[in-house]
PDB file of N, CA and C in Angstrom:
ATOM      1  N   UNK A   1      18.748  18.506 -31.726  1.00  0.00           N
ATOM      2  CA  UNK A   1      17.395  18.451 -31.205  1.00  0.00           C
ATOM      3  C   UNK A   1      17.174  17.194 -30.357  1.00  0.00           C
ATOM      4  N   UNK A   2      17.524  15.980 -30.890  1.00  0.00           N
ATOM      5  CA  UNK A   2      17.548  14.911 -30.032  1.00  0.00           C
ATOM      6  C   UNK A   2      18.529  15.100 -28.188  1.00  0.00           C
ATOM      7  N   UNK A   3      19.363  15.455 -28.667  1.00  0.00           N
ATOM      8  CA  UNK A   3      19.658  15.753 -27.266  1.00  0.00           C
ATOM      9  C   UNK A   3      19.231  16.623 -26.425  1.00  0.00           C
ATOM     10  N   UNK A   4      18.525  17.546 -26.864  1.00  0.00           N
ATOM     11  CA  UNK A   4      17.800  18.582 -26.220  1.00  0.00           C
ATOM     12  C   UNK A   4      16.261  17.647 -25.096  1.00  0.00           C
ATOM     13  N   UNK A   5      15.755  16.716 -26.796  1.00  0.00           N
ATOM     14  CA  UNK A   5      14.725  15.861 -26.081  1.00  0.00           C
ATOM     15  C   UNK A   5      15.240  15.085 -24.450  1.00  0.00           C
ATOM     16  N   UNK A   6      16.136  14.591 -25.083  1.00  0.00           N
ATOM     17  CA  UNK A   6      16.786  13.745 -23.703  1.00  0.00           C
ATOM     18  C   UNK A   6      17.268  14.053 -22.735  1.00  0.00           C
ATOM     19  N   UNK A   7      17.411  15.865 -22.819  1.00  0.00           N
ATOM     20  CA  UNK A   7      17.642  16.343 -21.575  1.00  0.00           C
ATOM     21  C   UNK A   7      16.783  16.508 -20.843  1.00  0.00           C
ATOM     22  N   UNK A   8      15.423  17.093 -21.676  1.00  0.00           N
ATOM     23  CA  UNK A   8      14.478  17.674 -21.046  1.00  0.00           C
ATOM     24  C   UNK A   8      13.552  15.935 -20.262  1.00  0.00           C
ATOM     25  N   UNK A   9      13.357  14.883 -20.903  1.00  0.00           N
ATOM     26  CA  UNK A   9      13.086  13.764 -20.581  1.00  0.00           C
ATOM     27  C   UNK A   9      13.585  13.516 -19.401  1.00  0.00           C
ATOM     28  N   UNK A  10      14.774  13.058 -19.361  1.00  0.00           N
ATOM     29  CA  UNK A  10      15.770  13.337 -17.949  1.00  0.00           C
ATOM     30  C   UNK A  10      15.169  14.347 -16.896  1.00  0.00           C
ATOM     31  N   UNK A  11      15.341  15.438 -17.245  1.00  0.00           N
ATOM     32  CA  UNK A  11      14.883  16.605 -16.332  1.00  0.00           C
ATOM     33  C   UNK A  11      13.482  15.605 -14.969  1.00  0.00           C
ATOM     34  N   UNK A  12      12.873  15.913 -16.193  1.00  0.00           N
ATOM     35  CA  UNK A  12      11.294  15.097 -16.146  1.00  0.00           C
ATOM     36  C   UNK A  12      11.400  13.983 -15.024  1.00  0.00           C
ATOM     37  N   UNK A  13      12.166  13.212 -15.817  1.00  0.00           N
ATOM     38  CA  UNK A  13      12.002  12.154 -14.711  1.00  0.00           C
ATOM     39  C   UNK A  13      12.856  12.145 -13.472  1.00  0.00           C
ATOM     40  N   UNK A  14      13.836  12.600 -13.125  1.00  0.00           N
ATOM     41  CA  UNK A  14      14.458  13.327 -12.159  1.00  0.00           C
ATOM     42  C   UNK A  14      13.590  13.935 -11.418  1.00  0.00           C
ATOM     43  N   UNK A  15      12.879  14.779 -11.557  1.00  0.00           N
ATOM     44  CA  UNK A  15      11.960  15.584 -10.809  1.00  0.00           C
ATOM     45  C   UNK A  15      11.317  14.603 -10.418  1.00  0.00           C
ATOM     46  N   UNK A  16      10.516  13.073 -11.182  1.00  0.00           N
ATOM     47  CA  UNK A  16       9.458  12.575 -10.619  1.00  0.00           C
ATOM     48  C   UNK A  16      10.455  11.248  -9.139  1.00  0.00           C
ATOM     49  N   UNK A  17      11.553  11.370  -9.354  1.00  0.00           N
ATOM     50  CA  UNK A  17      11.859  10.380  -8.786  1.00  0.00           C
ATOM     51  C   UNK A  17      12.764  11.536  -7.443  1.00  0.00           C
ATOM     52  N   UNK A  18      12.714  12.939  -7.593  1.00  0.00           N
ATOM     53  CA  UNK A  18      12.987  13.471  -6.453  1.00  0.00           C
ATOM     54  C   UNK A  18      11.693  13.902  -5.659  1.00  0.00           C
ATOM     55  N   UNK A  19      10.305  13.189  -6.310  1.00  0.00           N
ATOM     56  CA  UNK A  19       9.510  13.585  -5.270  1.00  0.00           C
ATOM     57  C   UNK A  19       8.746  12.602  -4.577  1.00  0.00           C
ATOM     58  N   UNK A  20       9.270  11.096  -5.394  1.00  0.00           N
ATOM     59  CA  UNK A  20       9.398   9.613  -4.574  1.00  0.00           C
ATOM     60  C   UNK A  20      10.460   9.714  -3.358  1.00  0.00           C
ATOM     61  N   UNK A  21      11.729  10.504  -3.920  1.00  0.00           N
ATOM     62  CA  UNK A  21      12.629  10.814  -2.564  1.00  0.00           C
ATOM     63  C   UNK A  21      11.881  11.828  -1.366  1.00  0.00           C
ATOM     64  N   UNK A  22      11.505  12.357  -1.799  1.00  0.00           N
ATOM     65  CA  UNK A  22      10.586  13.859  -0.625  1.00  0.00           C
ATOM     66  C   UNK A  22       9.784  12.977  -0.398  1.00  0.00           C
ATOM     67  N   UNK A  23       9.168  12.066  -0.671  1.00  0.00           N
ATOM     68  CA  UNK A  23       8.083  11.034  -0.281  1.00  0.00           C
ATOM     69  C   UNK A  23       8.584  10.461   1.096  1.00  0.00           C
ATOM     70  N   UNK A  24       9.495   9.427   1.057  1.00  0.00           N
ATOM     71  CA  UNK A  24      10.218   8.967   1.703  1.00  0.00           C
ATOM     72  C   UNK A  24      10.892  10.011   2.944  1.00  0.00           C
ATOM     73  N   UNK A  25      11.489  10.781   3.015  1.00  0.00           N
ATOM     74  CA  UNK A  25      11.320  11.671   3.638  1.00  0.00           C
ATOM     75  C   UNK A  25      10.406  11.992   5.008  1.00  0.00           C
ATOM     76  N   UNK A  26       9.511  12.293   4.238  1.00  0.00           N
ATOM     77  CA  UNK A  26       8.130  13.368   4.780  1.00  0.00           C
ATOM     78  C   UNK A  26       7.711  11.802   5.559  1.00  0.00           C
ATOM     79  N   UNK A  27       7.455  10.185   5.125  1.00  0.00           N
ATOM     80  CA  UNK A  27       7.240   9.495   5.944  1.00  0.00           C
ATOM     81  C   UNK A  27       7.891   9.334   6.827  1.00  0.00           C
ATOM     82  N   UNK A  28       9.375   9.411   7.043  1.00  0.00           N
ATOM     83  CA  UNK A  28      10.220   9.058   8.060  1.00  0.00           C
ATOM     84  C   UNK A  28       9.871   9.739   8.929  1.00  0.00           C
ATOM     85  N   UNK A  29       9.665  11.197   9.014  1.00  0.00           N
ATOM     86  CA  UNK A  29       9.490  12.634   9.597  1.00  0.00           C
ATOM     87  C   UNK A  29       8.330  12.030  10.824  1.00  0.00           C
ATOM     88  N   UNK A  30       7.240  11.596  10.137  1.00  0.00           N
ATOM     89  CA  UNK A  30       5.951  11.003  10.483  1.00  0.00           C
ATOM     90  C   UNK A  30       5.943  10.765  11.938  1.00  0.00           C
ATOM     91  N   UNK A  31       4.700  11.250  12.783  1.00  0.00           N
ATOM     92  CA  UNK A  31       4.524  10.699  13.993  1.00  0.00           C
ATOM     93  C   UNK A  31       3.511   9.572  14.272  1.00  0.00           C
ATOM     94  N   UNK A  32       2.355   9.988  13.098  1.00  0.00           N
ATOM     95  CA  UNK A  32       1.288   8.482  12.996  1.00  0.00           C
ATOM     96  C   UNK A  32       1.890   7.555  11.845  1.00  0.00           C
ATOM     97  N   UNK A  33       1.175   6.517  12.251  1.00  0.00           N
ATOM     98  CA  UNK A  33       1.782   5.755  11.107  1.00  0.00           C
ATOM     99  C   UNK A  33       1.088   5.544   9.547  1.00  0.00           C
ATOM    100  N   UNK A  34       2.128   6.093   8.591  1.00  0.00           N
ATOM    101  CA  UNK A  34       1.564   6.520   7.168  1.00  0.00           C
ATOM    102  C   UNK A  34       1.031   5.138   6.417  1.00  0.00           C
ATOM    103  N   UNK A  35       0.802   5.589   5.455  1.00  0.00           N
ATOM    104  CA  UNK A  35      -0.151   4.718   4.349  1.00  0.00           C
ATOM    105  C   UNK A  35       1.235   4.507   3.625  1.00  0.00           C
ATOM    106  N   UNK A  36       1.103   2.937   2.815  1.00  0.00           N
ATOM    107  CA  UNK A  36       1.975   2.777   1.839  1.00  0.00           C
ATOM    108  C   UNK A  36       1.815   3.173   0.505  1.00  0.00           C
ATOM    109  N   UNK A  37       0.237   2.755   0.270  1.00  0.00           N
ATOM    110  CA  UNK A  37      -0.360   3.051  -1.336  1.00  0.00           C
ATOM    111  C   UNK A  37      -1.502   4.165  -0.825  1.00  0.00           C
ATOM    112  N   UNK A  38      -1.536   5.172  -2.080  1.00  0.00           N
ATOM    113  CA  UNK A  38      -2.562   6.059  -1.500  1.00  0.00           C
ATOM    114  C   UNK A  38      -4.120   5.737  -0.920  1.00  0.00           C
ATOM    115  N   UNK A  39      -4.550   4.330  -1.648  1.00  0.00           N
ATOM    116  CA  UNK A  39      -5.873   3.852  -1.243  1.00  0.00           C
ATOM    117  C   UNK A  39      -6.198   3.256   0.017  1.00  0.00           C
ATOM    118  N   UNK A  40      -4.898   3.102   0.656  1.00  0.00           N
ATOM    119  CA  UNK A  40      -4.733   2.111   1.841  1.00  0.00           C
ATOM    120  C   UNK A  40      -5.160   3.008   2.696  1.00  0.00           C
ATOM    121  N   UNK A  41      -6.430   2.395   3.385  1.00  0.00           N
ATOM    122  CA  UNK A  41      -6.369   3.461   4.508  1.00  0.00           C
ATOM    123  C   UNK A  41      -4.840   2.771   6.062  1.00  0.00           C
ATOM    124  N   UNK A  42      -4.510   4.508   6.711  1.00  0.00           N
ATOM    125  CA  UNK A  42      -3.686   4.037   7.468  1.00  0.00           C
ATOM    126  C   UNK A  42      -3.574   2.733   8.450  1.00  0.00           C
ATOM    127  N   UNK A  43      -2.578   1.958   9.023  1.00  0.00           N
ATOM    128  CA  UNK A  43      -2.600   1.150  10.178  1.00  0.00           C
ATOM    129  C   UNK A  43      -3.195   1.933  11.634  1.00  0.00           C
ATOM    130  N   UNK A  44      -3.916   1.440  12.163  1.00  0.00           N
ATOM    131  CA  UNK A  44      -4.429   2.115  13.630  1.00  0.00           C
ATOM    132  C   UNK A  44      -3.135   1.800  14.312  1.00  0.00           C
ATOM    133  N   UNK A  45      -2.659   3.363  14.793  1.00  0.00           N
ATOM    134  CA  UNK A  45      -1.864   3.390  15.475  1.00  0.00           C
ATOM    135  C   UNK A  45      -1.695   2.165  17.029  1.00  0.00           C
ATOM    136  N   UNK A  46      -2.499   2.013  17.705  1.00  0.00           N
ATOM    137  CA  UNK A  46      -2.777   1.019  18.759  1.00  0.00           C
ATOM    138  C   UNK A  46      -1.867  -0.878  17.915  1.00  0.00           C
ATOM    139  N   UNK A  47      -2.480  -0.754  16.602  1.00  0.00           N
ATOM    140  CA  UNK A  47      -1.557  -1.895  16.217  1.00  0.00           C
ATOM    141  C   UNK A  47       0.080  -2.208  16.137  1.00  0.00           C
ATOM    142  N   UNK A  48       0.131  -0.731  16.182  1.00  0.00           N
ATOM    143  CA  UNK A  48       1.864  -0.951  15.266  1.00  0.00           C
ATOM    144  C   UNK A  48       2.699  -0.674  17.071  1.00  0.00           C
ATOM    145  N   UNK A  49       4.003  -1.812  16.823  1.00  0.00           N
ATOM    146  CA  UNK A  49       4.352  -1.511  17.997  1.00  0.00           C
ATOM    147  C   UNK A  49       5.041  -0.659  18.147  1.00  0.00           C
ATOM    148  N   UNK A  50       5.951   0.358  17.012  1.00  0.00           N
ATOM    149  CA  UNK A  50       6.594   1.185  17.016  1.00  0.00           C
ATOM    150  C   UNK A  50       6.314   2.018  16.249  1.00  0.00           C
ATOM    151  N   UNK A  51       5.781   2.940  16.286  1.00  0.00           N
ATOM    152  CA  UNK A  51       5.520   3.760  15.204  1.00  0.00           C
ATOM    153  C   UNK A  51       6.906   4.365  14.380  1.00  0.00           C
ATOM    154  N   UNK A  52       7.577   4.999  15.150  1.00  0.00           N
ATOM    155  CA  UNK A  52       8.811   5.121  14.685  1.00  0.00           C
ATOM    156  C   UNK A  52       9.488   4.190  13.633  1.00  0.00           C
ATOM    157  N   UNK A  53       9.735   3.230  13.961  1.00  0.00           N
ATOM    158  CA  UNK A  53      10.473   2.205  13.159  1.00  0.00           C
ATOM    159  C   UNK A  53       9.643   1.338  12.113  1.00  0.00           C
ATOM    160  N   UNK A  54       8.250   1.728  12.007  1.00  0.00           N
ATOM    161  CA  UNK A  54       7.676   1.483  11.505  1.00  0.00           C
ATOM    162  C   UNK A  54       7.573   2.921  10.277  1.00  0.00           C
ATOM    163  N   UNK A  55       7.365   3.518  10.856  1.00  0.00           N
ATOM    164  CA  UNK A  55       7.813   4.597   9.421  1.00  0.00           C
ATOM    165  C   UNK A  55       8.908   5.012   8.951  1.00  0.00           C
ATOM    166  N   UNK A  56       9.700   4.946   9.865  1.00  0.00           N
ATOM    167  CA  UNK A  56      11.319   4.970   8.821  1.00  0.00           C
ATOM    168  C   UNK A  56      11.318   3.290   7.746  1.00  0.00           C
ATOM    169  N   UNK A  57      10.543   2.385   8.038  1.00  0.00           N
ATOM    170  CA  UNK A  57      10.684   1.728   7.380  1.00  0.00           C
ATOM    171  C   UNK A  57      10.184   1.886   5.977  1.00  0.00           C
ATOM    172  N   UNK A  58       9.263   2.324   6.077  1.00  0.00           N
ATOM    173  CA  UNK A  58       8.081   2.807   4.555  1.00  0.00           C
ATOM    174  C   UNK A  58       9.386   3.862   4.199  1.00  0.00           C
ATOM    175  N   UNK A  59       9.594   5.160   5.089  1.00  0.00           N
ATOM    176  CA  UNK A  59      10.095   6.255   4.319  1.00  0.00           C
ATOM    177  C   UNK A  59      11.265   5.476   3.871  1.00  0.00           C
ATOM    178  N   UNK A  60      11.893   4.483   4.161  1.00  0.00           N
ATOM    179  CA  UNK A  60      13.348   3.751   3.538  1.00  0.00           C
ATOM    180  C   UNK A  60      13.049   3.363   2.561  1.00  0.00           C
ATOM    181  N   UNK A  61      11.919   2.906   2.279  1.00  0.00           N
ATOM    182  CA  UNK A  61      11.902   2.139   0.997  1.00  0.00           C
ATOM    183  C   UNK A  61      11.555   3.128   0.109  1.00  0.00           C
ATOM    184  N   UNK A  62      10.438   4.049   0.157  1.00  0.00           N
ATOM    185  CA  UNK A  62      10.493   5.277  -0.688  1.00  0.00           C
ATOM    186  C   UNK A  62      11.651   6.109  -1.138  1.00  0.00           C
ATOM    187  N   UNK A  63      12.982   6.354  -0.154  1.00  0.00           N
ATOM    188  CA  UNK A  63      14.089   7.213  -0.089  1.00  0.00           C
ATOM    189  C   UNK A  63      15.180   6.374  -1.375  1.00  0.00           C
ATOM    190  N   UNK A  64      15.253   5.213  -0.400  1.00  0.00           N
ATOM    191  CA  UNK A  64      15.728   3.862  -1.935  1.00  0.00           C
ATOM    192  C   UNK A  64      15.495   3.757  -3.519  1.00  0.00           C
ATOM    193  N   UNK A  65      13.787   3.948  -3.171  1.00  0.00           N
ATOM    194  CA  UNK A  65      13.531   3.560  -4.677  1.00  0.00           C
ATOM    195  C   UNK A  65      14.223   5.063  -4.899  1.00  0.00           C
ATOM    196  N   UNK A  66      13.461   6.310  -4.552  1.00  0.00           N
ATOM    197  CA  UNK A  66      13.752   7.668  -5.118  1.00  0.00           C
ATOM    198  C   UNK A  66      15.086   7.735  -6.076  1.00  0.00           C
ATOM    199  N   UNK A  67      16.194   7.428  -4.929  1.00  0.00           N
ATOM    200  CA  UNK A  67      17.381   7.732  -4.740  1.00  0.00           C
ATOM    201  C   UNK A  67      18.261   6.703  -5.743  1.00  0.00           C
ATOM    202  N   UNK A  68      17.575   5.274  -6.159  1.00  0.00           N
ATOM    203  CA  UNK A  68      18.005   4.681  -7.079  1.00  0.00           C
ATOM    204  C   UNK A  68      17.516   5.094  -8.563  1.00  0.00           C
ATOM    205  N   UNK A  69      16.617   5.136  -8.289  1.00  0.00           N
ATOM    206  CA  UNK A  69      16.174   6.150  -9.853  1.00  0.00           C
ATOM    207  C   UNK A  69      16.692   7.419 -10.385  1.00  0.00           C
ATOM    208  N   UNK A  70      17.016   8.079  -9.632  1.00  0.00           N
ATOM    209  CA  UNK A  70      17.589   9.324  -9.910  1.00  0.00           C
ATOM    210  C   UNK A  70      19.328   9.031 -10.322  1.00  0.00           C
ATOM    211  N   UNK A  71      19.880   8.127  -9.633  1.00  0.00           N
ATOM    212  CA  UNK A  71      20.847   7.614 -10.269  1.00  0.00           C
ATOM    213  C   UNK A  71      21.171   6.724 -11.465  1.00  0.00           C
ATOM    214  N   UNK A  72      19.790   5.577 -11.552  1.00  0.00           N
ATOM    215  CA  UNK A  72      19.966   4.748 -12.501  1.00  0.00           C
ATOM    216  C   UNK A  72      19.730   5.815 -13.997  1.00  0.00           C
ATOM    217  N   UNK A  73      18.892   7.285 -13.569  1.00  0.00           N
ATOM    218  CA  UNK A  73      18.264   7.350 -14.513  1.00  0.00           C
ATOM    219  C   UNK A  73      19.768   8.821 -15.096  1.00  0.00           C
ATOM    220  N   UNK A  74      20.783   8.888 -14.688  1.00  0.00           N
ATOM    221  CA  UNK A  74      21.925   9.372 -14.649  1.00  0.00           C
ATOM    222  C   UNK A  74      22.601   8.596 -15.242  1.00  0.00           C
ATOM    223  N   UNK A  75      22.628   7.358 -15.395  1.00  0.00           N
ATOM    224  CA  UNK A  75      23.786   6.711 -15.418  1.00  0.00           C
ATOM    225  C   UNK A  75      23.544   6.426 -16.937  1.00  0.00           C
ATOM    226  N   UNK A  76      21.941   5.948 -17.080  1.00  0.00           N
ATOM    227  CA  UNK A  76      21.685   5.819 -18.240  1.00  0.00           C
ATOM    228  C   UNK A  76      21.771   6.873 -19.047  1.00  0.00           C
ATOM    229  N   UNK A  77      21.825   8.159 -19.089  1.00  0.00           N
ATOM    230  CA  UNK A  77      21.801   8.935 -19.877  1.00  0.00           C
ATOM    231  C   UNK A  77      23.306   8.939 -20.115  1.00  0.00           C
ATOM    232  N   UNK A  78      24.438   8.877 -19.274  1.00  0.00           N
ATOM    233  CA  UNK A  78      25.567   9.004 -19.636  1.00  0.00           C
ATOM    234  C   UNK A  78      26.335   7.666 -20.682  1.00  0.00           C
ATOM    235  N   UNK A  79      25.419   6.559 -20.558  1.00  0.00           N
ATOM    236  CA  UNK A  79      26.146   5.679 -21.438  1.00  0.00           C
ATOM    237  C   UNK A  79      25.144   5.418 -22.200  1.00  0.00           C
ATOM    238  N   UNK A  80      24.068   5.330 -22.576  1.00  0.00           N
ATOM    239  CA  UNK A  80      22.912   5.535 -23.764  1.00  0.00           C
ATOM    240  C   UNK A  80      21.935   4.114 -23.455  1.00  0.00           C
ATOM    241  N   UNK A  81      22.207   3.562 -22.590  1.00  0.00           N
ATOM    242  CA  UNK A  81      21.016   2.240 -22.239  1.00  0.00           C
ATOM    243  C   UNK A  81      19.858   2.130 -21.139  1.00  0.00           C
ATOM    244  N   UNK A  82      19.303   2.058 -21.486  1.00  0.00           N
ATOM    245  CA  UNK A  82      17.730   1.818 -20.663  1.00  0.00           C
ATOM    246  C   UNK A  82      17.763   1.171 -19.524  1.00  0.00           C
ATOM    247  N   UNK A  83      18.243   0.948 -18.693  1.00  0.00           N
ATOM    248  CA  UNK A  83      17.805   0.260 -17.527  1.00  0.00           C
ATOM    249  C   UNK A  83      16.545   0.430 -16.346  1.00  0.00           C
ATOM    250  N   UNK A  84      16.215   1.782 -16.719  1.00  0.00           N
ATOM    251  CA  UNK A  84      15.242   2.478 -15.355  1.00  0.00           C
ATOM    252  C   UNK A  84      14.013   1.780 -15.110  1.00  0.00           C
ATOM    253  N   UNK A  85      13.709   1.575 -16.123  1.00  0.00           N
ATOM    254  CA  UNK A  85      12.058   0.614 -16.513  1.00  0.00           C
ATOM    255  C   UNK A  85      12.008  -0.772 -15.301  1.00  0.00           C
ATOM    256  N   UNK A  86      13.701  -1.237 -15.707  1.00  0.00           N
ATOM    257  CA  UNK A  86      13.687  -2.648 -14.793  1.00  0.00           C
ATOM    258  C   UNK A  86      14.050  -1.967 -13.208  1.00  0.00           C
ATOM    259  N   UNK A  87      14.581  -0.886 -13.561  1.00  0.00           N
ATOM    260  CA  UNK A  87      14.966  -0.668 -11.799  1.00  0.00           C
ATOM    261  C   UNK A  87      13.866  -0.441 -11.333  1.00  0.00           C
ATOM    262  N   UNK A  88      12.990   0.755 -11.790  1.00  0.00           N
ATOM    263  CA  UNK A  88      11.869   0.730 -11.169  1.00  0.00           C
ATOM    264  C   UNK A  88      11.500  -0.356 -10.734  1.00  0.00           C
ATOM    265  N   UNK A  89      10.477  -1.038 -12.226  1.00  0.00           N
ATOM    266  CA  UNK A  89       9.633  -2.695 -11.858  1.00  0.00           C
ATOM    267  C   UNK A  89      10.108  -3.090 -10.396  1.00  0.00           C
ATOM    268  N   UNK A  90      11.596  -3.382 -10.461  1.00  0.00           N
ATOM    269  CA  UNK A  90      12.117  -4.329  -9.157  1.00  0.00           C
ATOM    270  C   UNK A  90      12.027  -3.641  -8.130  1.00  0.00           C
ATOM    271  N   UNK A  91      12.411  -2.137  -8.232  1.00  0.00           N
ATOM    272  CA  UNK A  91      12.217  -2.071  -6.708  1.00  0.00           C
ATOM    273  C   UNK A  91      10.823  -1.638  -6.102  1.00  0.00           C
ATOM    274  N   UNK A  92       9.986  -1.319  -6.938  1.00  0.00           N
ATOM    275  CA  UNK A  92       8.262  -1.621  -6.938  1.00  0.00           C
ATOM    276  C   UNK A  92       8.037  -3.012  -6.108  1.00  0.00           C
ATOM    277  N   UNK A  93       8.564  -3.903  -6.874  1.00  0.00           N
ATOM    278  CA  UNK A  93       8.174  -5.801  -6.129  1.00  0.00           C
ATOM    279  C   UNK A  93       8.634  -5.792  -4.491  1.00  0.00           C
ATOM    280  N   UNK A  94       9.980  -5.470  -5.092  1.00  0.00           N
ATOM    281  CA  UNK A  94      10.714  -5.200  -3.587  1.00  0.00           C
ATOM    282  C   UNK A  94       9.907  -4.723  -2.046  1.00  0.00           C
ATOM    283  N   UNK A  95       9.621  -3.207  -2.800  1.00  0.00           N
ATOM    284  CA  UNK A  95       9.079  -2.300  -1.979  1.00  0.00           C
ATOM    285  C   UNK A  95       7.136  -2.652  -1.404  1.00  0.00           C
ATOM    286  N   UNK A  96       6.907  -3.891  -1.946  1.00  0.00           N
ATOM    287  CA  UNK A  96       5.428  -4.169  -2.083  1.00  0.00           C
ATOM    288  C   UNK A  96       5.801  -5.439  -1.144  1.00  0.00           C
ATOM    289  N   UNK A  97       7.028  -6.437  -1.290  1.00  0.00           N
ATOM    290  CA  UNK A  97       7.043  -7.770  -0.214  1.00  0.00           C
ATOM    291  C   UNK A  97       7.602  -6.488   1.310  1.00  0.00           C
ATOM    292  N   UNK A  98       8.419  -6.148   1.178  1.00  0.00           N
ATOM    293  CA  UNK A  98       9.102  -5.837   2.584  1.00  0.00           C
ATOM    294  C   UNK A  98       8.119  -4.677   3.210  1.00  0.00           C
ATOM    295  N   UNK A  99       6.678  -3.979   2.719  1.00  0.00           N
ATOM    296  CA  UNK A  99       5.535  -3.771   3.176  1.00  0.00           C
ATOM    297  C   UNK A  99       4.791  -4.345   3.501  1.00  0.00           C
ATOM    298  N   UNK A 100       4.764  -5.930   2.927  1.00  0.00           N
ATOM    299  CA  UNK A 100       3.594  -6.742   3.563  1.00  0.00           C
ATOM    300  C   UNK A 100       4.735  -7.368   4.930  1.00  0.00           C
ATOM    301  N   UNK A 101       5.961  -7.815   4.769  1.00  0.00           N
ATOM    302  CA  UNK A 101       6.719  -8.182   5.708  1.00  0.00           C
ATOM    303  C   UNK A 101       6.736  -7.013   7.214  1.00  0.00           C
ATOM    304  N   UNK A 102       6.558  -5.844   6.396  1.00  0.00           N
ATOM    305  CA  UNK A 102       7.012  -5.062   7.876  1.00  0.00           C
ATOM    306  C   UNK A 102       5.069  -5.111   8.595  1.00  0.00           C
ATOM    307  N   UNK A 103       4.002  -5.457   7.839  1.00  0.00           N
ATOM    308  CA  UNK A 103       3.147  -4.983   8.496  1.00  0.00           C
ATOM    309  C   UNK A 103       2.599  -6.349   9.437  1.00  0.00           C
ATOM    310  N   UNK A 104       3.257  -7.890   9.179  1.00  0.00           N
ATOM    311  CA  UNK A 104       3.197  -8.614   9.411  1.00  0.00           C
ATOM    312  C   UNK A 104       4.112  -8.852  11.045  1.00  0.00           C
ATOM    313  N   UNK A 105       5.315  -8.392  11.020  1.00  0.00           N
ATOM    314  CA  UNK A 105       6.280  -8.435  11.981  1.00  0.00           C
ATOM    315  C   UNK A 105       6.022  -7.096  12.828  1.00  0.00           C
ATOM    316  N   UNK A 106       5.480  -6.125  12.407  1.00  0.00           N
ATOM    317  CA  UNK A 106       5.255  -4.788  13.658  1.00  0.00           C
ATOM    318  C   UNK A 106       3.758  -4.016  13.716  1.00  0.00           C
ATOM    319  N   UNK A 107       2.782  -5.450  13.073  1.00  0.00           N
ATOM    320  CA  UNK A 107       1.386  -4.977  14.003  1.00  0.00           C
ATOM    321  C   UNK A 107       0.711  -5.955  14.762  1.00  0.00           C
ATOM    322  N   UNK A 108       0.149  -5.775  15.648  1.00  0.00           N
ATOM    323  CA  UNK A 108      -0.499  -7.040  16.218  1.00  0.00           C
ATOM    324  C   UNK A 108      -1.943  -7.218  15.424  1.00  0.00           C
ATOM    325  N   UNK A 109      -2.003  -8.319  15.340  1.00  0.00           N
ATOM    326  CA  UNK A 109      -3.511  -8.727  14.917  1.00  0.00           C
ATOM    327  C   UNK A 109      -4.483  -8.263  15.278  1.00  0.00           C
ATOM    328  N   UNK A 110      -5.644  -8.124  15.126  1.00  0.00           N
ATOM    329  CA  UNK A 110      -6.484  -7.856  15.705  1.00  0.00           C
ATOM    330  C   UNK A 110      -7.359  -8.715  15.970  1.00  0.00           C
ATOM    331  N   UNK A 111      -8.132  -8.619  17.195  1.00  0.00           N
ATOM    332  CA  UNK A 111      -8.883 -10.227  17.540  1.00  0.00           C
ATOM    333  C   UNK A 111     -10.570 -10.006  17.539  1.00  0.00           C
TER     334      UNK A 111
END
């Protein structure tokens, strides 16, 4: 029964971290430029100098975290230790500086 739990757990979170990957994704895809957190309203396009490279940047970091979770959360099931909690956390921090970095380096101010 316990392993049954831990499959289905797994399952679970697999699914939630393949739809942080489809996240990532669907931003890259993007022709305006997307929101990072859902409350944020978007950057006005007129700011960002590339829109393009400005959303493959968001969808990278979404595709990353996705794509590391779905592995960390593999790896852990195959040798029995917890790590996902910290992978997440970190690449959460991660993914929160190199958003304020990219919006700093590819929008212009506004005056």
């Amino acid at each position: 029964m316990l392993i049954f739990m831990k499959l289905c757990c797994l399952f679970i979170m697999e699914v939630f971290a393949a739809v942080i990957f489809l996240e990532g994704i669907l931003q890259w895809k993007q022709k305006e430029p997307v929101r990072f957190w859902s409350e944020e309203t978007a950057v006005e396009e007129s700011r960002v100098k590339n829109v393009e490279i400005y959303n493959r940047v968001h969808g990278s970091l979404w595709i990353i975290l996705g794509g590391v979770s779905m592995v960390s959360l593999i790896v852990n099931y195959l040798t029995g230790k917890a790590h996902t909690g910290f992978t997440v956390l970190c690449g959460i921090v991660v993914m929160f500086l190199v958003h304020q970095i990219s919006l700093l380096c590819m929008t212009e101010r506004s005056k």
